[in-house]
Protein backbone atom coordinates (compact mmCIF):
# COMPACT_ATOMS: atom_id res chain seq x y z
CA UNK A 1 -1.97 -8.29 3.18
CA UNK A 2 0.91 -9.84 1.07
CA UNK A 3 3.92 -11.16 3.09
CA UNK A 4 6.84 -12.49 2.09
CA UNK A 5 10.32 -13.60 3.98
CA UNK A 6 12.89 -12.89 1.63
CA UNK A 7 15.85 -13.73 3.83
CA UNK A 8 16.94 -13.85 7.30
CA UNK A 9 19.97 -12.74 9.40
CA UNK A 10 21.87 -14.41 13.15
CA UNK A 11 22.04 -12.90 16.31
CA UNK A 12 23.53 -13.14 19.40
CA UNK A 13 22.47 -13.02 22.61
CA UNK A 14 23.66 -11.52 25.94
CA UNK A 15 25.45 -15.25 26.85
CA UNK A 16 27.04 -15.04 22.98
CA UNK A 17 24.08 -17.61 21.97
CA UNK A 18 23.03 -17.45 18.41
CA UNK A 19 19.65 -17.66 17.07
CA UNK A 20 18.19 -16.61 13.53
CA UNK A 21 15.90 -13.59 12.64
CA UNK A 22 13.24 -13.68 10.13
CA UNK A 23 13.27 -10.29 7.85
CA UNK A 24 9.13 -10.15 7.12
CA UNK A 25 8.01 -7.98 4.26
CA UNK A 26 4.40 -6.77 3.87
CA UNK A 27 3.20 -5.89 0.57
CA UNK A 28 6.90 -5.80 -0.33
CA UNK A 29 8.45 -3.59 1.91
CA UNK A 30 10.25 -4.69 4.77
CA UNK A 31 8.36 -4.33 8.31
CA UNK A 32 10.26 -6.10 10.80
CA UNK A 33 12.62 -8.90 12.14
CA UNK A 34 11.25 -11.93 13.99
CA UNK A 35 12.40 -15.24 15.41
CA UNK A 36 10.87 -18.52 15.15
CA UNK A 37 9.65 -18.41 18.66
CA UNK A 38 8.36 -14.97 18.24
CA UNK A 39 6.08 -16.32 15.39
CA UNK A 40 5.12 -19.43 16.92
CA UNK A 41 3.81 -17.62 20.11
CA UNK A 42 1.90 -15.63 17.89
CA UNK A 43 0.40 -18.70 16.28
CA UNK A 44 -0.68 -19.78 19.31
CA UNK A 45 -2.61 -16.87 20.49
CA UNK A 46 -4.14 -16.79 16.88
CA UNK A 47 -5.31 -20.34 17.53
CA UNK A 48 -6.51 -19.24 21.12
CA UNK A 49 -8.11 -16.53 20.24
CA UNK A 50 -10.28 -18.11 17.12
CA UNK A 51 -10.63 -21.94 18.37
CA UNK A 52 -13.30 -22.35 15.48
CA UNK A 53 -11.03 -21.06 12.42
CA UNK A 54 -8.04 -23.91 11.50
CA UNK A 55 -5.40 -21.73 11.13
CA UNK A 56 -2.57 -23.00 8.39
CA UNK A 57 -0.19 -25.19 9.74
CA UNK A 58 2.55 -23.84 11.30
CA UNK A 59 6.20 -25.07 11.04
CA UNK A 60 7.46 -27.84 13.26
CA UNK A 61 10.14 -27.52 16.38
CA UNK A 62 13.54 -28.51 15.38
CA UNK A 63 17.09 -28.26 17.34
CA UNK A 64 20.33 -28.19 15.66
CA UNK A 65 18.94 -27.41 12.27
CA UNK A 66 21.59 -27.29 9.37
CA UNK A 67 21.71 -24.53 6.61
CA UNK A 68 19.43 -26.57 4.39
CA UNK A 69 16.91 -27.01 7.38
CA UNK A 70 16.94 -23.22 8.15
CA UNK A 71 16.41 -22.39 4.53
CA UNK A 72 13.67 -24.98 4.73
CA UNK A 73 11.94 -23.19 7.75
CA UNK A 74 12.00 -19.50 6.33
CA UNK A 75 10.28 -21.26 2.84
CA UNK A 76 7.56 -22.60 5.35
CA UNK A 77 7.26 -19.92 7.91
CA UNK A 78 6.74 -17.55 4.70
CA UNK A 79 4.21 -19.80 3.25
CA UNK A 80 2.34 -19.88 6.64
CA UNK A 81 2.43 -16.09 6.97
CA UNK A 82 0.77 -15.40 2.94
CA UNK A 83 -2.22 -17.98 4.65
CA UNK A 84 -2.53 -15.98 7.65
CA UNK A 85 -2.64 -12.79 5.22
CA UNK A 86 -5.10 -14.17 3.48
CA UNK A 87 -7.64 -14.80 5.91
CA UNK A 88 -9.86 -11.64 6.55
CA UNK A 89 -10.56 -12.87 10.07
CA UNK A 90 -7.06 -12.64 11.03
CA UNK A 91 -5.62 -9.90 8.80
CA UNK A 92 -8.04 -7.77 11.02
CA UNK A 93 -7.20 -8.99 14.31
CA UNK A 94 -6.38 -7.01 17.03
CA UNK A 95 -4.33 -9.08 17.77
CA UNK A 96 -1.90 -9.58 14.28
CA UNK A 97 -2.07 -5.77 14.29
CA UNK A 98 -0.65 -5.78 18.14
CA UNK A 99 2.02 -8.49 17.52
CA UNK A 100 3.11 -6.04 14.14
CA UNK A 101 3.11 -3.25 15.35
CA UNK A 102 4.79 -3.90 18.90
CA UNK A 103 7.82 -6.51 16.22
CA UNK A 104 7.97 -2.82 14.63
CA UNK A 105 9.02 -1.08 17.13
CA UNK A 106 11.21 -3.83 18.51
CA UNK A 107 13.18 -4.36 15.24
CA UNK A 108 14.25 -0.47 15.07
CA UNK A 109 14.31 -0.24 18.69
CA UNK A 110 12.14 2.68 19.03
CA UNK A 111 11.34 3.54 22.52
CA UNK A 112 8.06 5.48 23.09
CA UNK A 113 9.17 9.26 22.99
CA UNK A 114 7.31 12.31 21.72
CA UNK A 115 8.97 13.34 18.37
CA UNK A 116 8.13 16.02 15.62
CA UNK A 117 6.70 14.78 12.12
CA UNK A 118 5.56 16.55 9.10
CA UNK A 119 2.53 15.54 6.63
CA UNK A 120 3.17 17.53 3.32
CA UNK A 121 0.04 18.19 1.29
CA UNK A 122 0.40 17.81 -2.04
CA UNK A 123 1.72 21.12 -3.10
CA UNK A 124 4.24 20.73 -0.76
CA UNK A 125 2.86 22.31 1.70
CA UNK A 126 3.91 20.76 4.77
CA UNK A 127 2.52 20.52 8.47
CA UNK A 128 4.52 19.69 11.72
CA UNK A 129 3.16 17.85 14.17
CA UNK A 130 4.41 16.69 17.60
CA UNK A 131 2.97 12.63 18.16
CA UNK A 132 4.28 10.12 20.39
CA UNK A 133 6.94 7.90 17.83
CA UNK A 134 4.98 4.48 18.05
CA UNK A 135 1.58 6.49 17.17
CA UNK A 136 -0.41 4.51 14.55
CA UNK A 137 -1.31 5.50 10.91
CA UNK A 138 -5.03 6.09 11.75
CA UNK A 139 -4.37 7.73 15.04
CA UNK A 140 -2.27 10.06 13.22
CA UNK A 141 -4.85 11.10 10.53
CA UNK A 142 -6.70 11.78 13.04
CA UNK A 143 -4.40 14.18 14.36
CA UNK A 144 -3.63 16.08 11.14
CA UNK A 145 -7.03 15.90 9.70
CA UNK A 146 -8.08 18.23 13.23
CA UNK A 147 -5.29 20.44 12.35
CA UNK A 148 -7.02 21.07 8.87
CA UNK A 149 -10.38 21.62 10.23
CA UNK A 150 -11.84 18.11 7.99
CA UNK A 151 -14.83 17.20 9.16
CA UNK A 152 -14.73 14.21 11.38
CA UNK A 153 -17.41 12.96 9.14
CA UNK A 154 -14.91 13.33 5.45
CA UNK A 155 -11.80 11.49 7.30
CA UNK A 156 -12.98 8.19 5.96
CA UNK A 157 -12.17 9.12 2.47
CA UNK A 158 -8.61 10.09 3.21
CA UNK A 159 -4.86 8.64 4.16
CA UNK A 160 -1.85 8.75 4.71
CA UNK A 161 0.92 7.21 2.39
CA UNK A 162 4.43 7.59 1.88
CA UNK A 163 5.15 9.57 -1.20
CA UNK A 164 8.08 9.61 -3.58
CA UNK A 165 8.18 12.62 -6.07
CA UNK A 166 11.21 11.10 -7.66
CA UNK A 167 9.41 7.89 -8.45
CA UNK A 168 6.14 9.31 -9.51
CA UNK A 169 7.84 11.63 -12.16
CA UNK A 170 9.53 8.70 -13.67
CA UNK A 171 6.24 6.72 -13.61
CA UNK A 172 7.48 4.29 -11.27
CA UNK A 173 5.64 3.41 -8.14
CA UNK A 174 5.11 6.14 -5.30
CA UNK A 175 2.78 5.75 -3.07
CA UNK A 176 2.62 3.55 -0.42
CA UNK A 177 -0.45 3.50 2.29
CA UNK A 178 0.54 3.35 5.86
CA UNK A 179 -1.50 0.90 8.13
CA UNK A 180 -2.55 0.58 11.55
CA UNK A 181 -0.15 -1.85 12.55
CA UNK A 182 2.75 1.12 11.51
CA UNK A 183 4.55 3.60 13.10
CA UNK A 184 4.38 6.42 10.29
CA UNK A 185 7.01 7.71 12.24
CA UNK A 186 9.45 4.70 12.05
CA UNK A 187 8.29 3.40 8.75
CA UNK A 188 9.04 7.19 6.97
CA UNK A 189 12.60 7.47 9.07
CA UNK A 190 13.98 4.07 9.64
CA UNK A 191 12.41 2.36 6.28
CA UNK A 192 11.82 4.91 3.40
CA UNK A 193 13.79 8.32 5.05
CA UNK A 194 13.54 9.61 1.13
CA UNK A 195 9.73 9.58 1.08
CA UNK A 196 7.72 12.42 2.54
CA UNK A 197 4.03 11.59 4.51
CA UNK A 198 1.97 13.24 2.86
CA UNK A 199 -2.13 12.89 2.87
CA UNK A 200 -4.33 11.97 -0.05
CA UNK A 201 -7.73 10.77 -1.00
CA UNK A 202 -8.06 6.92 -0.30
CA UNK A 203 -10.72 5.72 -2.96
CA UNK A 204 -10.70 5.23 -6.77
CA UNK A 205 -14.01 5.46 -7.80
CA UNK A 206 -14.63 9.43 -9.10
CA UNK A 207 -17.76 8.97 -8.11
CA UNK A 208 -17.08 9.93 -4.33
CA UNK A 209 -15.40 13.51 -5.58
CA UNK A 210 -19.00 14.95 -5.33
CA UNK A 211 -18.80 14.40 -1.64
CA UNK A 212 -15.74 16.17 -0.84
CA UNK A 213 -16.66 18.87 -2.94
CA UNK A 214 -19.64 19.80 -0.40
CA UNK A 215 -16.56 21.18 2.41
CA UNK A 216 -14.33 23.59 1.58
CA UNK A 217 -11.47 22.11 3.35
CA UNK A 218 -12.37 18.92 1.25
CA UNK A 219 -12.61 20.46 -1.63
CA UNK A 220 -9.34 22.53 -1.37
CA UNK A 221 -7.30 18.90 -0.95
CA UNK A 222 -9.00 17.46 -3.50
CA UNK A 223 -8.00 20.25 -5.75
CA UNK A 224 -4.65 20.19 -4.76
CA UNK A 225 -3.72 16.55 -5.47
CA UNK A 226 -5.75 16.73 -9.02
CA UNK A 227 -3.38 20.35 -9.58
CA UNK A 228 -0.17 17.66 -8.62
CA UNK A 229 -1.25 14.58 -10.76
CA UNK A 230 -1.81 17.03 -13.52
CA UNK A 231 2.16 18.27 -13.30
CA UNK A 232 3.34 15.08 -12.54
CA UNK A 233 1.72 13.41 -16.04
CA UNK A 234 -0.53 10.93 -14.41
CA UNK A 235 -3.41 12.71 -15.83
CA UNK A 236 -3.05 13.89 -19.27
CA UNK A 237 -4.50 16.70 -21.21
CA UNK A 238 -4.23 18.27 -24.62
CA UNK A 239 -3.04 22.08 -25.07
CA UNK A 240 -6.25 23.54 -25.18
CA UNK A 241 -7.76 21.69 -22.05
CA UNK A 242 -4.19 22.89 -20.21
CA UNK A 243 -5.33 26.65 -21.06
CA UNK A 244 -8.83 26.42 -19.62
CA UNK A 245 -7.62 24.79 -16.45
CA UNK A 246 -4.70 27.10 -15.83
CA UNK A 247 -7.59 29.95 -16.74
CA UNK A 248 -9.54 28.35 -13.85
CA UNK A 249 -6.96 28.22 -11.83
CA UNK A 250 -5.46 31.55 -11.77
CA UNK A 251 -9.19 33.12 -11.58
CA UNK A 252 -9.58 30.03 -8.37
CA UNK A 253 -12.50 28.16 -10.10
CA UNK A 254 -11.67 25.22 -8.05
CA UNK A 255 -14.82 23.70 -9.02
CA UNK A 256 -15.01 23.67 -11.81
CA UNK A 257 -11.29 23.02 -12.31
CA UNK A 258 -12.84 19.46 -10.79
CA UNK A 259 -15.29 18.94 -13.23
CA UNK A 260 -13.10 19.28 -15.97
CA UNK A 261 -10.44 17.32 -14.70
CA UNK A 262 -12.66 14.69 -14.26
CA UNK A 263 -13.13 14.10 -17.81
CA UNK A 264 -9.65 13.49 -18.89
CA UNK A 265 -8.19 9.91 -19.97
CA UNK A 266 -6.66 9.09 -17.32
CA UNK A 267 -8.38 10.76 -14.21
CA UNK A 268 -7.22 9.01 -11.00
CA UNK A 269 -4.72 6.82 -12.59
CA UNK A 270 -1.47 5.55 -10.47
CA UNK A 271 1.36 4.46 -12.25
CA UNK A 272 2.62 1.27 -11.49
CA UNK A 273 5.69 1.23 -13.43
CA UNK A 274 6.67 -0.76 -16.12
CA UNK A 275 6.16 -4.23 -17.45
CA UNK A 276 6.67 -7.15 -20.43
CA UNK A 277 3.70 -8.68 -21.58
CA UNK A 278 3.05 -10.81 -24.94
CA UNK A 279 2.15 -9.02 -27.69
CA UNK A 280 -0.97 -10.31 -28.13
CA UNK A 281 -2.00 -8.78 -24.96
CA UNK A 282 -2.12 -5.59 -26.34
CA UNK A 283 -4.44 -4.14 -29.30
CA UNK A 284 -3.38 -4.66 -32.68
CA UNK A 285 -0.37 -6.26 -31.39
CA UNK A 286 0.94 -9.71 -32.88
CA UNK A 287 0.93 -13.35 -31.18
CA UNK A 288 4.74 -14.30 -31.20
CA UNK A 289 6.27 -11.34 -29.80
CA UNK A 290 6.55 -9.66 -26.55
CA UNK A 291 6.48 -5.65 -25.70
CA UNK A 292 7.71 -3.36 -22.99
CA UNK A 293 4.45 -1.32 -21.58
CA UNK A 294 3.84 1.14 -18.81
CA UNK A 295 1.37 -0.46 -16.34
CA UNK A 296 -1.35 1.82 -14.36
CA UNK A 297 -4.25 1.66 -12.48
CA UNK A 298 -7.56 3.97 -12.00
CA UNK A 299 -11.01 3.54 -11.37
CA UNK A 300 -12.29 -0.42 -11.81
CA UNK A 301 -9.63 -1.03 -14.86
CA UNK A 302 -5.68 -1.66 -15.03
CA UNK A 303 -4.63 -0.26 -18.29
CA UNK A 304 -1.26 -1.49 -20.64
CA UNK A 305 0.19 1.39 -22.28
CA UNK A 306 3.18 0.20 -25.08
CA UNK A 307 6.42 2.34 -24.54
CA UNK A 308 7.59 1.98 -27.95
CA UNK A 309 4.31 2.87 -29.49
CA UNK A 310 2.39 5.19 -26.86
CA UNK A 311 -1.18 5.28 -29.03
CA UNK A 312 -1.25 1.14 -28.40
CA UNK A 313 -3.34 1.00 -24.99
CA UNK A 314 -5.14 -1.71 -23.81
CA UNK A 315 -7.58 -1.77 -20.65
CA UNK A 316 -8.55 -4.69 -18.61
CA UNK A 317 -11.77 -4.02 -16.61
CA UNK A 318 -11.04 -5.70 -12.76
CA UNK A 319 -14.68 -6.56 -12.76
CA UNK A 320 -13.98 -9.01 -15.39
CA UNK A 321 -10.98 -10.15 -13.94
CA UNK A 322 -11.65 -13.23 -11.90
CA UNK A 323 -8.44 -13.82 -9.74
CA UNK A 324 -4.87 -12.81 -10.03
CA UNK A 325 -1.17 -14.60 -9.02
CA UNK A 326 2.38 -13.54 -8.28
CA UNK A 327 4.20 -15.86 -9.15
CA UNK A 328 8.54 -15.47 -8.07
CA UNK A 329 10.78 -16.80 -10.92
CA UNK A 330 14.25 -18.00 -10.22
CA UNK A 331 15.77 -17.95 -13.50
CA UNK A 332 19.26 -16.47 -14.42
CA UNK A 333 20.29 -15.04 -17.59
CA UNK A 334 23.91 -15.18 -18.28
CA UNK A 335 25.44 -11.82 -19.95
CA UNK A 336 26.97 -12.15 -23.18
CA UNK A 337 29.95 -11.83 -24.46
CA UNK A 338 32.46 -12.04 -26.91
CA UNK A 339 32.93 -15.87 -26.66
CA UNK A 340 28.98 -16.47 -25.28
CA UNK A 341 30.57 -16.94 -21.64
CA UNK A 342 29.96 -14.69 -18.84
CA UNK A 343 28.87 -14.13 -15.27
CA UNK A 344 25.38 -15.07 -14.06
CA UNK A 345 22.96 -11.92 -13.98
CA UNK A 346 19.54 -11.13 -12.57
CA UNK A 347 16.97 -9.43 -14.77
CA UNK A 348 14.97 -7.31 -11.51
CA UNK A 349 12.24 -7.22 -13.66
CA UNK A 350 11.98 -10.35 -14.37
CA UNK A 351 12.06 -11.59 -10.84
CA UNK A 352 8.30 -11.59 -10.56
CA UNK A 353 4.63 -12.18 -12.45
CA UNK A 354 1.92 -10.93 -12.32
CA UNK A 355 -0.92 -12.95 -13.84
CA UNK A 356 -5.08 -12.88 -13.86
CA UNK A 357 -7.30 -14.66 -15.72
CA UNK A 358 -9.65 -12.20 -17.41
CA UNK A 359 -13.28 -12.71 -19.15
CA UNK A 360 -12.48 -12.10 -22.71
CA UNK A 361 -16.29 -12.89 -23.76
CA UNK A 362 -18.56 -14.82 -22.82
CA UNK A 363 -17.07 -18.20 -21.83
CA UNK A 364 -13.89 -17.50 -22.65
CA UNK A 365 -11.51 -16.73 -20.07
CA UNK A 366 -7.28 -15.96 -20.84
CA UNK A 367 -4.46 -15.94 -18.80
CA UNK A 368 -2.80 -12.23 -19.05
CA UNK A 369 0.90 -12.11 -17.41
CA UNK A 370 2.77 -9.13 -16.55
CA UNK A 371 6.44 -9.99 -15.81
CA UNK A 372 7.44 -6.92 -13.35
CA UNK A 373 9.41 -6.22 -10.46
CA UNK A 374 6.57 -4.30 -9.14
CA UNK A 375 4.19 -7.45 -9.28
CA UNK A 376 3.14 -6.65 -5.54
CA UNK A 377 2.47 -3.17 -5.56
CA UNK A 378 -0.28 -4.12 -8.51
CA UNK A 379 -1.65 -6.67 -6.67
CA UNK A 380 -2.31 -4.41 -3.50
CA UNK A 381 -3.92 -1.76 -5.77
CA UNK A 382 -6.06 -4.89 -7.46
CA UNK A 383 -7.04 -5.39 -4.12
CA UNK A 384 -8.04 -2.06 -2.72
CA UNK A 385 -10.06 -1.42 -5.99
CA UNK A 386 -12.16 -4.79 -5.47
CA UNK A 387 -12.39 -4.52 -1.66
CA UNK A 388 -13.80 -1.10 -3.04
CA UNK A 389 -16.43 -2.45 -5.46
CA UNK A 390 -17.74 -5.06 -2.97
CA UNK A 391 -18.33 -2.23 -0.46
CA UNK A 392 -20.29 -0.41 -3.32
CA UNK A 393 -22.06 -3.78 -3.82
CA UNK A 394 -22.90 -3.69 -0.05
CA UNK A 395 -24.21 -0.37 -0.91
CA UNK A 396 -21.18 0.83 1.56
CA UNK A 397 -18.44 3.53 1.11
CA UNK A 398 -15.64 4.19 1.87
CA UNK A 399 -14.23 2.26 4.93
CA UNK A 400 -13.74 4.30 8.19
CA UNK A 401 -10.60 3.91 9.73
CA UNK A 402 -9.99 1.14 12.46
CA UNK A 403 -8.73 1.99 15.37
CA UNK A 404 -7.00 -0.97 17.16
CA UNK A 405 -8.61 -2.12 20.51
CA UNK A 406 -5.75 -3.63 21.60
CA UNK A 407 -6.68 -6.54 24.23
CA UNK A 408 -3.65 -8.50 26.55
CA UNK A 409 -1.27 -10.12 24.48
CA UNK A 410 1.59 -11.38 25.41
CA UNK A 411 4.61 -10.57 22.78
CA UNK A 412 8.28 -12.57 23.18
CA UNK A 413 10.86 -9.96 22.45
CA UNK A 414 14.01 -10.87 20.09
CA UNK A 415 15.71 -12.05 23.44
CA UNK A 416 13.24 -14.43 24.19
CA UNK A 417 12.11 -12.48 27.07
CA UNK A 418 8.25 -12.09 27.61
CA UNK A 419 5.79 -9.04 27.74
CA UNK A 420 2.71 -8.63 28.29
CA UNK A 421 0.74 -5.77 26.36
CA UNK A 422 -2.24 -4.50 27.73
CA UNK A 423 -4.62 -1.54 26.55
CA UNK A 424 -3.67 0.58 29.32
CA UNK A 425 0.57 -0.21 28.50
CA UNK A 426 0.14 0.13 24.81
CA UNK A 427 0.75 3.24 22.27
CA UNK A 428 -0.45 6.27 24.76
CA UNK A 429 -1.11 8.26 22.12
CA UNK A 430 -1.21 12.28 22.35
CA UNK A 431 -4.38 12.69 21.02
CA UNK A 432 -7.43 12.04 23.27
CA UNK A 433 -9.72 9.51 22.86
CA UNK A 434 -12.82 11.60 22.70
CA UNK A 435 -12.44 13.66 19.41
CA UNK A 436 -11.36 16.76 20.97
CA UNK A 437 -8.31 18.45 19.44
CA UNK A 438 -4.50 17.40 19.66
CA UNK A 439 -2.62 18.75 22.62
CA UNK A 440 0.97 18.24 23.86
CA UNK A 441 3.17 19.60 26.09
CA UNK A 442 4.97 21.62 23.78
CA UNK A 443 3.85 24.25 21.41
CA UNK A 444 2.66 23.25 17.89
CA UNK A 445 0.66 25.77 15.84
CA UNK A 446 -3.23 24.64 15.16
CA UNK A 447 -3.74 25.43 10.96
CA UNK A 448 -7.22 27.14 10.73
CA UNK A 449 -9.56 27.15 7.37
CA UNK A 450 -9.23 30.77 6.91
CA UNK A 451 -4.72 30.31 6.68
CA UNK A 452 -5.23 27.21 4.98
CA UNK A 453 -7.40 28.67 2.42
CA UNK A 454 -4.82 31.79 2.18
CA UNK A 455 -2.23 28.83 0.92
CA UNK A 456 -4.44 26.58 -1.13
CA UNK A 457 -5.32 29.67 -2.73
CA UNK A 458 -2.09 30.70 -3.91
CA UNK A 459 -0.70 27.44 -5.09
CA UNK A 460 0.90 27.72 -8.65
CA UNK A 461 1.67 24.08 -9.58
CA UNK A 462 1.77 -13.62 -3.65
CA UNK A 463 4.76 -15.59 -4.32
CA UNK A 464 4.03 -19.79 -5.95
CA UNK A 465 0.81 -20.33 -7.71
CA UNK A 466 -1.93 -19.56 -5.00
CA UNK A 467 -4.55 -17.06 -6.57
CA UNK A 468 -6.56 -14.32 -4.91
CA UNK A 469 -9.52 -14.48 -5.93
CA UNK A 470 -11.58 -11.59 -7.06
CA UNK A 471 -15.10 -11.65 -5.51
CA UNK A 472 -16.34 -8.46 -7.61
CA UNK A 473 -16.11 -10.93 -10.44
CA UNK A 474 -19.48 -12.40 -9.42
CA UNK A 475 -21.14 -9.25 -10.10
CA UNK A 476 -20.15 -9.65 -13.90
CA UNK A 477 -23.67 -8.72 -15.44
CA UNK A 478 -24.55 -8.93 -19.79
CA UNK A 479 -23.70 -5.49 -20.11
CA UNK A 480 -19.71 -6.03 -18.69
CA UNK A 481 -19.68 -8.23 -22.07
């Protein structure tokens, strides 16, 4: 969980008091606005809550505090939040989930009401749902994977993200996987109103295709979203392949529309948009020189592809990659002109690195740096591919969703008022709590596997210098080399 505090705002109060607001990002997107005392309080019932783990230090109380002194607390308040987000045992606390997900709903001042939602598939074909508007992600999945008739047993290897088709069909970034501490609703209308929820597989490794392709329902999303990545270009194909997959498509092979798929280049691959790297980084390229490339990720590799000369490509195994670093650059470049003099300009993408040391051979390990404005989107997909491969090690698969067991917790509001959450005053959700399927009190049509079918059938189309480490690395055997 990367977070970052980019800026902050003032408020007032009811008696015309002012006080300042923190604006936290996760994984580079903002989340929500929180004060100093809204943080501390939560710092406290961290510390309660695990008196054996030394949480990071937190900031020190300070009246009066000048411009300087506030820009000095959001530096340290950020740096105390990326130490909290990198700390397993309290990234998956109830309780940080709680004190997100209530500073959510606060900061777009979303009461609980029930409101109508749609999660597109990825033809496009889109289901409405009526949920409660502070539902959670996973409670929501939930929901929509009953309406499909997915076996409660074949949720685990599906989400739901916010989707761009804009973005993806420029090979920028798209996808973006909402959490449990998220409203989908308010994250979708209040955050990113341009991006659609729409539901995808959640894993990387191919390898876990074979077990959706037992269920029909399964099998029909999987087919759809490897029919989408195909239009969109994030898998490529040559003419010939393109004929025998539209052949299997129009005579509804969906099988073994799969298994063909599967052996394209770049099977599973999300673009992460693009990048400058040193030449040298990339194969046959020289050592003094840099070079634009498209950066992607699939299946245990991140893989350099050189705009200028498509055919250069070079791959970088994570396995062998034994941490990585975002590093945020504050450098200006001055336009040019006429007389060498002009206005101070910032280069977005050039903002932010991306850097991991990688095993070249044996003994020899190399610094590769990306300089991207995307630097934190590849770092959460670095993440989710190793948190993958150490479940694999585990001899795990993919991880079910978790379901917040929300505990008391008492969360200071904006106006420095106090409330105290409980399990039974927190999120009623629609759904039961049992399994059984979604009611509400007003209609909403239940999608069965015979309609479903009908339509899948017809389809035609870290900021400083702190690394994460990468604890797949240790599994580095003679035969990565």
């Amino acid at each position: 969980m990367h977070f970052s505090i980019p800026d902050s705002q003032q408020f007032h109060d009811d008696n015309g008091i002012s006080y300042t607001g923190y604006n936290i990002h996760i994984d580079g997107v903002f989340h929500c606005t929180a004060r100093y005392k809204q943080l501390l309080s939560l710092h406290e019932q961290l510390q309660a809550q695990n008196p054996y783990t030394k949480l990071p230090q937190f900031p020190p109380k300070k009246l009066f505090l000048t411009n300087s002194q506030l820009e000095e607390r959001r530096a340290l308040l950020e740096k105390y939040m990326q130490l909290v987000g990198q700390n397993p045992q309290l990234t998956g606390s109830d309780l940080l989930i709680t004190f997100l997900f209530s500073a959510q709903q606060e900061t777009h001042n979303v009461k609980m009401h029930e409101v109508e939602i749609e999660i597109s598939l990825m033809n496009g074909y889109r289901i409405p749902l009526s949920v409660s508007s502070i539902d959670s992600s996973n409670t929501i999945l939930d929901i929509v994977c009953t309406s499909v008739n997915l076996p409660k047993e074949l949720v685990k290897y599906f989400a739901l993200y916010l989707f761009n088709w804009s973005c993806a069909k420029d090979g920028q970034p798209a996808l973006r996987k909402l959490e449990e501490y998220e409203s989908p609703y308010i994250s979708q209308k209040y955050v990113r109103a341009e991006d659609k929820i729409v539901l995808r597989k959640s894993y990387w490794d191919p390898c876990y295709d074979d077990d959706l392709m037992i269920d029909r329902v399964s099998l029909d999303l999987l087919y759809l979203q490897i029919i989408e990545d195909l239009d969109l270009g994030w898998i490529t194909a040559d003419q010939q392949t393109k004929q025998i997959l539209s052949s299997y498509e129009s005579n509804k092979q969906k099988r073994e529309y799969i298994e063909l798929a599967r052996t394209l280049r770049h099977y599973g691959r999300v673009p992460a948009g693009e990048a400058v790297t040193e030449s040298s980084n990339m194969s046959g390229g020289g050592s003094d020189s840099t070079c634009r490339v498209r950066v992607s990720l699939a299946s245990k590799e991140l893989t350099l592809t050189s705009i200028d000369q498509p055919h250069r490509e070079q791959r970088y195994k994570v396995t062998r990659m034994r941490c990585w670093r975002i590093t945020t650059l504050h450098t200006m470049e001055r336009s040019q002109t006429q007389n060498g003099h002009g206005p101070l300009l910032e280069d977005p993408s050039r903002n932010f690195e991306l850097s991991f040391e990688y095993l070249i051979s044996k003994d020899n390990l190399k610094w590769i740096t990306l300089r991207t404005e995307h630097a934190t989107f590849i770092s959460v997909c670095l993440q989710s591919i190793v948190d993958e491969l150490m479940r694999q090690k585990d001899c795990k698969g993919p991880a079910s969703p978790q379901y917040t067991k929300r505990g008391n917790f008492t969360f200071v509001r904006l106006d420095g008022s106090s409330q105290l959450i409980t399990p039974s005053s927190s999120s009623d959700t629609l759904s039961s709590t049992n399994g059984d399927s979604y009611n509400s009190g007003s209609s909403r049509e239940l999608f069965s596997v015979q309609k479903l079918t009908e339509k899948f059938a017809t389809v035609s189309f870290k900021s400083g210098r702190d690394c994460v480490e990468n604890n797949a690395f240790e599994a580095i055997g003679d035969e990565e080399l």
